[in-house]
Structure formats: C-alpha cells, structure tokens
Protein backbone atom coordinates (compact mmCIF):
# COMPACT_ATOMS: atom_id res chain seq x y z
CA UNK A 1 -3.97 -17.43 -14.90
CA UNK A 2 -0.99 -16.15 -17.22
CA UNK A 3 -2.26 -12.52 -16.63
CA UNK A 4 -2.02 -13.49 -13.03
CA UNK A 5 1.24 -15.20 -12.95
CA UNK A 6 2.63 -11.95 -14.93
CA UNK A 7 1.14 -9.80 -12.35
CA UNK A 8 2.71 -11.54 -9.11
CA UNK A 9 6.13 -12.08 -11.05
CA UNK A 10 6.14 -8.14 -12.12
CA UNK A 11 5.09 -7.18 -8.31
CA UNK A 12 7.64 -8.99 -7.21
CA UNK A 13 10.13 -6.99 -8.91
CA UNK A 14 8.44 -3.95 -7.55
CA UNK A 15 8.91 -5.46 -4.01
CA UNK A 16 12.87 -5.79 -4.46
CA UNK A 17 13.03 -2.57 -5.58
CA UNK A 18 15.53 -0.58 -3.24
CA UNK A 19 17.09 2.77 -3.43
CA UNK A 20 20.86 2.43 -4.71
CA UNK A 21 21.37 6.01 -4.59
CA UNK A 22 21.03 6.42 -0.52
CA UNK A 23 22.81 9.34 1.00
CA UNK A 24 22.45 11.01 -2.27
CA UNK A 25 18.70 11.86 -1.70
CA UNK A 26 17.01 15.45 -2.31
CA UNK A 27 15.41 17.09 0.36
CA UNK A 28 11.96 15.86 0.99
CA UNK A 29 8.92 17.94 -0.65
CA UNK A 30 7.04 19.73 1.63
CA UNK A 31 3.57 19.41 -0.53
CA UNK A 32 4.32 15.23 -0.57
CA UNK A 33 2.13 12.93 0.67
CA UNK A 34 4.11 11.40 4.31
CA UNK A 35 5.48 7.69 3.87
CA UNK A 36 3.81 4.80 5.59
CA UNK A 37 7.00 4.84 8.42
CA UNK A 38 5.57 8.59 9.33
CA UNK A 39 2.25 7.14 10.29
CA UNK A 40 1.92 5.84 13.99
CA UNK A 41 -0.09 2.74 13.45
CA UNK A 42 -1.26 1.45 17.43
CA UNK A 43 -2.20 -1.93 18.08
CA UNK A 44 -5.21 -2.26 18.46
CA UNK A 45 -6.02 0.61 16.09
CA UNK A 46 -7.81 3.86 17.98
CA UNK A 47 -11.15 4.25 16.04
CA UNK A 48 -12.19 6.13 14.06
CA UNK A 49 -8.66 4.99 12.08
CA UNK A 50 -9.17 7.45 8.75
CA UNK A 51 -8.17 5.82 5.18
CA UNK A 52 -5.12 7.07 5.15
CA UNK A 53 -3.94 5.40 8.48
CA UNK A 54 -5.41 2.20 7.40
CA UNK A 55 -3.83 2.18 3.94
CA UNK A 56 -0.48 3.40 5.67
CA UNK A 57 -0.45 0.62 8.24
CA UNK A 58 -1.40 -1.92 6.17
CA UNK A 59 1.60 -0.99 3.45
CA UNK A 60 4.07 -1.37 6.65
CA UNK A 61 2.09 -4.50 7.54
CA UNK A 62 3.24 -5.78 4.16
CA UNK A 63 6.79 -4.27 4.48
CA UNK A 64 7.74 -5.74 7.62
CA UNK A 65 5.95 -9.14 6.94
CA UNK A 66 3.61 -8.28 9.79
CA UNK A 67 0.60 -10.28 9.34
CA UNK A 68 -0.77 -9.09 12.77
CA UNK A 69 -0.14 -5.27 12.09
CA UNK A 70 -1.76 -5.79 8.53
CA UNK A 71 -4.84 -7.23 9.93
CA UNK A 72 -5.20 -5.06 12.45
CA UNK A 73 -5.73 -2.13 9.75
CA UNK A 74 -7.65 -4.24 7.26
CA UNK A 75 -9.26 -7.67 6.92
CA UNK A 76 -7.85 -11.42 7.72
CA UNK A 77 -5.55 -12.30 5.20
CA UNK A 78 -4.90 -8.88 3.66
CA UNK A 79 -1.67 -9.82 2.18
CA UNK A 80 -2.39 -12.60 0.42
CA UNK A 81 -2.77 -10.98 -2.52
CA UNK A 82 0.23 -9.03 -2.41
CA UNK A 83 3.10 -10.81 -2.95
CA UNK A 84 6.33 -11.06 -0.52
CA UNK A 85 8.10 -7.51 0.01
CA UNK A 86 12.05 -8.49 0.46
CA UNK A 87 12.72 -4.72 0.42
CA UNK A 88 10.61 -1.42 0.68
CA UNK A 89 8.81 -1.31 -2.37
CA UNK A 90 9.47 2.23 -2.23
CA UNK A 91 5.77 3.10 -3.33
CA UNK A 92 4.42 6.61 -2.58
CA UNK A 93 0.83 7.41 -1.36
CA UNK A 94 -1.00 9.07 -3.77
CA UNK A 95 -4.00 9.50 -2.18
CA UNK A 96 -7.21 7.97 -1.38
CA UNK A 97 -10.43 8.67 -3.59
CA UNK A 98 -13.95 7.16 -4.50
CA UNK A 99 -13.63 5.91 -7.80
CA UNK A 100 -9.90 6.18 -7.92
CA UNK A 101 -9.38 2.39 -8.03
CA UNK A 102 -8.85 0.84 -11.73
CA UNK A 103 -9.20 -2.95 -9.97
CA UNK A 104 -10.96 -2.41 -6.90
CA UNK A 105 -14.49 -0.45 -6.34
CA UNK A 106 -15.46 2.81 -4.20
CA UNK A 107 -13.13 4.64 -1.81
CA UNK A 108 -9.39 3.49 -2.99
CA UNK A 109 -6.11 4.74 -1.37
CA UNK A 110 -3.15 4.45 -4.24
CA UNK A 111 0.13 3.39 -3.52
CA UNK A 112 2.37 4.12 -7.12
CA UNK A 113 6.11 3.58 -8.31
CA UNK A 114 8.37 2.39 -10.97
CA UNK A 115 10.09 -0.85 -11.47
CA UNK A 116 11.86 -2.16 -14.43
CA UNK A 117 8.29 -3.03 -16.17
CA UNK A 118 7.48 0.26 -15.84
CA UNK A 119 5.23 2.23 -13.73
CA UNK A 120 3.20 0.20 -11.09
CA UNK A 121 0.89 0.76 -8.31
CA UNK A 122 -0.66 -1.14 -5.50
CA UNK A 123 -4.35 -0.24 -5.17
CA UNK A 124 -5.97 -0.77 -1.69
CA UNK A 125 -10.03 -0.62 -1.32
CA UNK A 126 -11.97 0.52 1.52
CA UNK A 127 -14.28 -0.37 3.68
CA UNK A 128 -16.49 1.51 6.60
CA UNK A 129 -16.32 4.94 7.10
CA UNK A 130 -15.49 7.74 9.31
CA UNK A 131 -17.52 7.25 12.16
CA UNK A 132 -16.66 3.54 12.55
CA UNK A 133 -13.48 4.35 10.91
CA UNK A 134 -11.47 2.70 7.21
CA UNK A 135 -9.93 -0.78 6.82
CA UNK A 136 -8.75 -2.20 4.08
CA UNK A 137 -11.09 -4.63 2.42
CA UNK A 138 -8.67 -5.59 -0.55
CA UNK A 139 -5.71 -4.42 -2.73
CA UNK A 140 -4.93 -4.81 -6.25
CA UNK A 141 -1.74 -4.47 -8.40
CA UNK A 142 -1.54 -2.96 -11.71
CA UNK A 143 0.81 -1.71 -14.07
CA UNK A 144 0.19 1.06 -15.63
C-alpha cells in the first residue's frame, strides 16, 4: 500500500509538471516520435485504430480529463489508475513494443519524462490487434 501511495503521490508530481521555459523552446526533432495533440483521435474511433493512436488518445483522454475520449481508445475506467493530470505531464512517446512493459505484459506503448523524483514513465498495455485494431487494456507508472 506504501509502495502504492508513493507511486500516486510521485505521479502526481509528474502530472503538474509544466514547461517554465515556453517561448524559449528548440526547434522540434524531425526523427521524434509526434505528441499525443498531433494525433487526430475521432469519436467513435475508425478501426483498425493502430497502438499508437490508441496510446495517443488515451494520454489526451487523461490530459483533458476526458473520460469519454479515454474510453473510447481503451477500456471502461482507463484512468483510474492514473492519477489526476492538472497540467500536461509533458511525457514523450517512446514507442510501443512486445515486451517493452516493466509493469504491464505483451505489446506496451511507453510514455517517459522527468519530474523532481527523477525519471518516470507511464506504461500503457495493449490489447487486440491490427485487424480489429489496439486499445488500451491498462497502464502502469514507474519510476525509473
């Protein structure tokens, strides 16, 4: 329960994290992954949705504090383990994999960053595939 309890309070701090620095920002890498914002995310979702999409829409899901979006890309109740985001998180994809997850099984799309713990990421499994297309089955946080 401590471990918990230390994991919520620490992804909380990762939640308020915001950018102080903004207009001073370097030009965007060409080679990086796109943010969640750059990913059109329909409701209803357009199967097949790909991992990516899901993982993308269900990050803005938890952004925003839309429930409906969220669930739309993954199951009921998605968030729930995530706690509330007062701010982007400012979390970068980096990538989905099989095996990638350190807290959740099979395919796992990785969202990482740095709070004042150190570095953090947000770990979201998979579920489907590409015919019937991804959701997101659950998410994890851990600190690396």
């Amino acid at each position: 329960m401590r471990a918990r309890r230390r994991d919520m309070l620490a992804a909380l701090a990762v939640a308020t994290l915001v950018v102080s620095a903004s207009g001073c920002a370097a030009e965007p890498d060409a080679g990086a992954t796109p943010s969640a914002s750059a990913v059109e995310c329909p409701e209803p979702p357009v199967d097949p949705v790909g991992a990516e999409q899901a993982t993308s829409c269900v990050y803005e899901g938890w952004t925003r504090g839309d429930e409906a979006l969220a669930a739309a890309y993954g199951r009921s109740g998605i968030l729930k383990d995530l706690p509330l985001a007062m701010a982007d998180p400012e979390l970068t994809l980096a990538g989905c994999a099989e095996g990638s997850g350190e807290k959740v099984d099979g395919l796992a799309c990785i969202w990482k960053g740095t709070n004042s713990d150190g570095p953090v990421s947000v770990e979201m499994a998979m579920t489907r595939n590409e015919t019937e297309g991804f959701r997101v089955s659950a998410t994890a946080i851990v600190h690396n």
